[in-house]
Protein backbone atom coordinates (compact mmCIF):
# COMPACT_ATOMS: atom_id res chain seq x y z
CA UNK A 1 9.76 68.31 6.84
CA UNK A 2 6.82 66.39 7.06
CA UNK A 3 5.15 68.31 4.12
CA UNK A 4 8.10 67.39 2.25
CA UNK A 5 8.37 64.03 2.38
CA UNK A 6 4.47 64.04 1.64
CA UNK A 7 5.39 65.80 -1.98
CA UNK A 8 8.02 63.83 -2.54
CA UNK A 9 5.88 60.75 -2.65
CA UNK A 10 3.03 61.95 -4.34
CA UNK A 11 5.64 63.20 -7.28
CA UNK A 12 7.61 59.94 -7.02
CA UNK A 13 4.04 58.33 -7.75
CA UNK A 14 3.66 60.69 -10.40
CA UNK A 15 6.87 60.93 -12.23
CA UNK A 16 5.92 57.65 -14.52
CA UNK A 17 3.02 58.90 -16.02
CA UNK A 18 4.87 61.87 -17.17
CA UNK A 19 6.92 59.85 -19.65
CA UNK A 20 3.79 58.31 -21.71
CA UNK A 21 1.53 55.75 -20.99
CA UNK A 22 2.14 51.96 -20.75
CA UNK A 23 0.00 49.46 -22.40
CA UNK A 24 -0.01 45.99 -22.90
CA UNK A 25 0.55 45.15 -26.69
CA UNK A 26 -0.10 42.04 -28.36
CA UNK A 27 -2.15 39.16 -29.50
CA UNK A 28 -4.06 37.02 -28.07
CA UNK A 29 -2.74 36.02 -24.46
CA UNK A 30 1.19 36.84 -25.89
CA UNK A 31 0.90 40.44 -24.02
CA UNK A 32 3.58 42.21 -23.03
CA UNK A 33 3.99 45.64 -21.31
CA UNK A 34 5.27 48.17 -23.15
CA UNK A 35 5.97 52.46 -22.77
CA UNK A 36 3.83 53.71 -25.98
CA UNK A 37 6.95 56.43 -26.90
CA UNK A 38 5.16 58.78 -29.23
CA UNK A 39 3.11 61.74 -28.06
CA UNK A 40 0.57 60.47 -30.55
CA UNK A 41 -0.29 57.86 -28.05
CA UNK A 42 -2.49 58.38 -25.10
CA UNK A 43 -4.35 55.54 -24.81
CA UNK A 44 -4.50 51.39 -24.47
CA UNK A 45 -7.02 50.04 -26.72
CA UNK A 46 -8.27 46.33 -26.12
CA UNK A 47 -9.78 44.90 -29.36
CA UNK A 48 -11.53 41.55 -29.32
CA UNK A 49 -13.35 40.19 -32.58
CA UNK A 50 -13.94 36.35 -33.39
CA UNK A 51 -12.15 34.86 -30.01
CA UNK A 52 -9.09 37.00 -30.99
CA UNK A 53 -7.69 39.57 -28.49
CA UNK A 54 -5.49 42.58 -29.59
CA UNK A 55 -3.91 44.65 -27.39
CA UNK A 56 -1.56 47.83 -28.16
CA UNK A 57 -0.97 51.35 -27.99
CA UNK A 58 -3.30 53.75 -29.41
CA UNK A 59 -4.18 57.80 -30.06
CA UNK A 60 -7.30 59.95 -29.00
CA UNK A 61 -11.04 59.13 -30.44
CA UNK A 62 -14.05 60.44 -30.87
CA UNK A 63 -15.76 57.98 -28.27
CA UNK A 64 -13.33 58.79 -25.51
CA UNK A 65 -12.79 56.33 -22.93
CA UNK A 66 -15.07 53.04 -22.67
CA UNK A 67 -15.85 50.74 -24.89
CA UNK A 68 -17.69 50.36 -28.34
CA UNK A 69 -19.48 47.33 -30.34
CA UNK A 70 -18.59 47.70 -33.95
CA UNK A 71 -19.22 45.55 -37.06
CA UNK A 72 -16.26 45.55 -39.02
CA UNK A 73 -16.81 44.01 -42.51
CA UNK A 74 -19.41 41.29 -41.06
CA UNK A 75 -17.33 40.57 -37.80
CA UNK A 76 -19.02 41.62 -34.54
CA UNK A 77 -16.25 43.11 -32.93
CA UNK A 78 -15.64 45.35 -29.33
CA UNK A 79 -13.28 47.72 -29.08
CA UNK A 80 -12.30 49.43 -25.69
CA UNK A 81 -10.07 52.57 -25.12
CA UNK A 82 -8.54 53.78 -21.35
CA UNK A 83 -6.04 56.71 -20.17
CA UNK A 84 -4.06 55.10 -17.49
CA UNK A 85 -1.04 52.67 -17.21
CA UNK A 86 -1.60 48.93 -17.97
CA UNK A 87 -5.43 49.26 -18.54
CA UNK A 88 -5.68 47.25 -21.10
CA UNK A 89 -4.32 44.40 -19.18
CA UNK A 90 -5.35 42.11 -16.22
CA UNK A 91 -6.92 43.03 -13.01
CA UNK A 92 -4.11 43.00 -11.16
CA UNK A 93 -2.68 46.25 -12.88
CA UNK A 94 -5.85 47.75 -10.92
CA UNK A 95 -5.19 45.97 -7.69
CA UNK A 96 -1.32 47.21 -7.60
CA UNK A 97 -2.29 51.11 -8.35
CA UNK A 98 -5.01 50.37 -5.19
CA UNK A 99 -2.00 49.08 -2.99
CA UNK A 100 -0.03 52.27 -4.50
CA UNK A 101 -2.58 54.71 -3.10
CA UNK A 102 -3.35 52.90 0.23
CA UNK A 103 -0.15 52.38 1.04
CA UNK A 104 0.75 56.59 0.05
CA UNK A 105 -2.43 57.11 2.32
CA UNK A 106 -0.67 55.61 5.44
CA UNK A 107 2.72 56.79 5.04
CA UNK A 108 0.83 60.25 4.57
CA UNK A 109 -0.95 59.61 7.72
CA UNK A 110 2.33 58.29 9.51
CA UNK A 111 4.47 61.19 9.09
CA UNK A 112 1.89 63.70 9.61
């Protein structure tokens, strides 16, 4: 029973990543969180070139994960890609997937 319960949280935790990922999209500090729908996109991308801030949805690249200084037609520009929910956004998207795990870590602990 215990085992169980144990699977059923770890799938619960799961189940949303299974649907696509969720970025923030928008421009500069008018973000909202969205569910990218299409298959073609796997990743957040974060895009910041002269003070502006872009945030949406995007497919695979060639420089994977991480993040990239470019020079697009004269403007120094940086342009960061991540796999996971929300990573595009603030801090605290890290901080509540942290309190996610801990908190799967005691109930784990408790019922076993």
């Amino acid at each position: 029973m215990k085992l169980i319960l144990l699977a059923a949280c770890v799938l619960l935790m799961s189940l949303g990543s299974a649907f696509g990922i969720k970025c923030y999209v928008g421009r500069s500090s008018n973000y909202e969180l969205k569910d990218c729908q299409s298959s073609l996109f796997t990743k957040c991308a974060k895009i910041t070139g002269s003070g502006i801030v872009t945030k949406s949805c995007s497919g695979d690249s060639i420089f994977g994960d991480g993040c990239q200084q470019l020079n697009a037609f004269g403007v120094q520009t940086e342009s960061c890609l991540c796999s996971t929910d929300a990573c595009n956004g603030a801090a605290t998207s890290y901080v509540s997937r942290m309190l996610a795990v801990i908190l799967t870590a005691i109930t784990a602990r408790a019922v076993m």
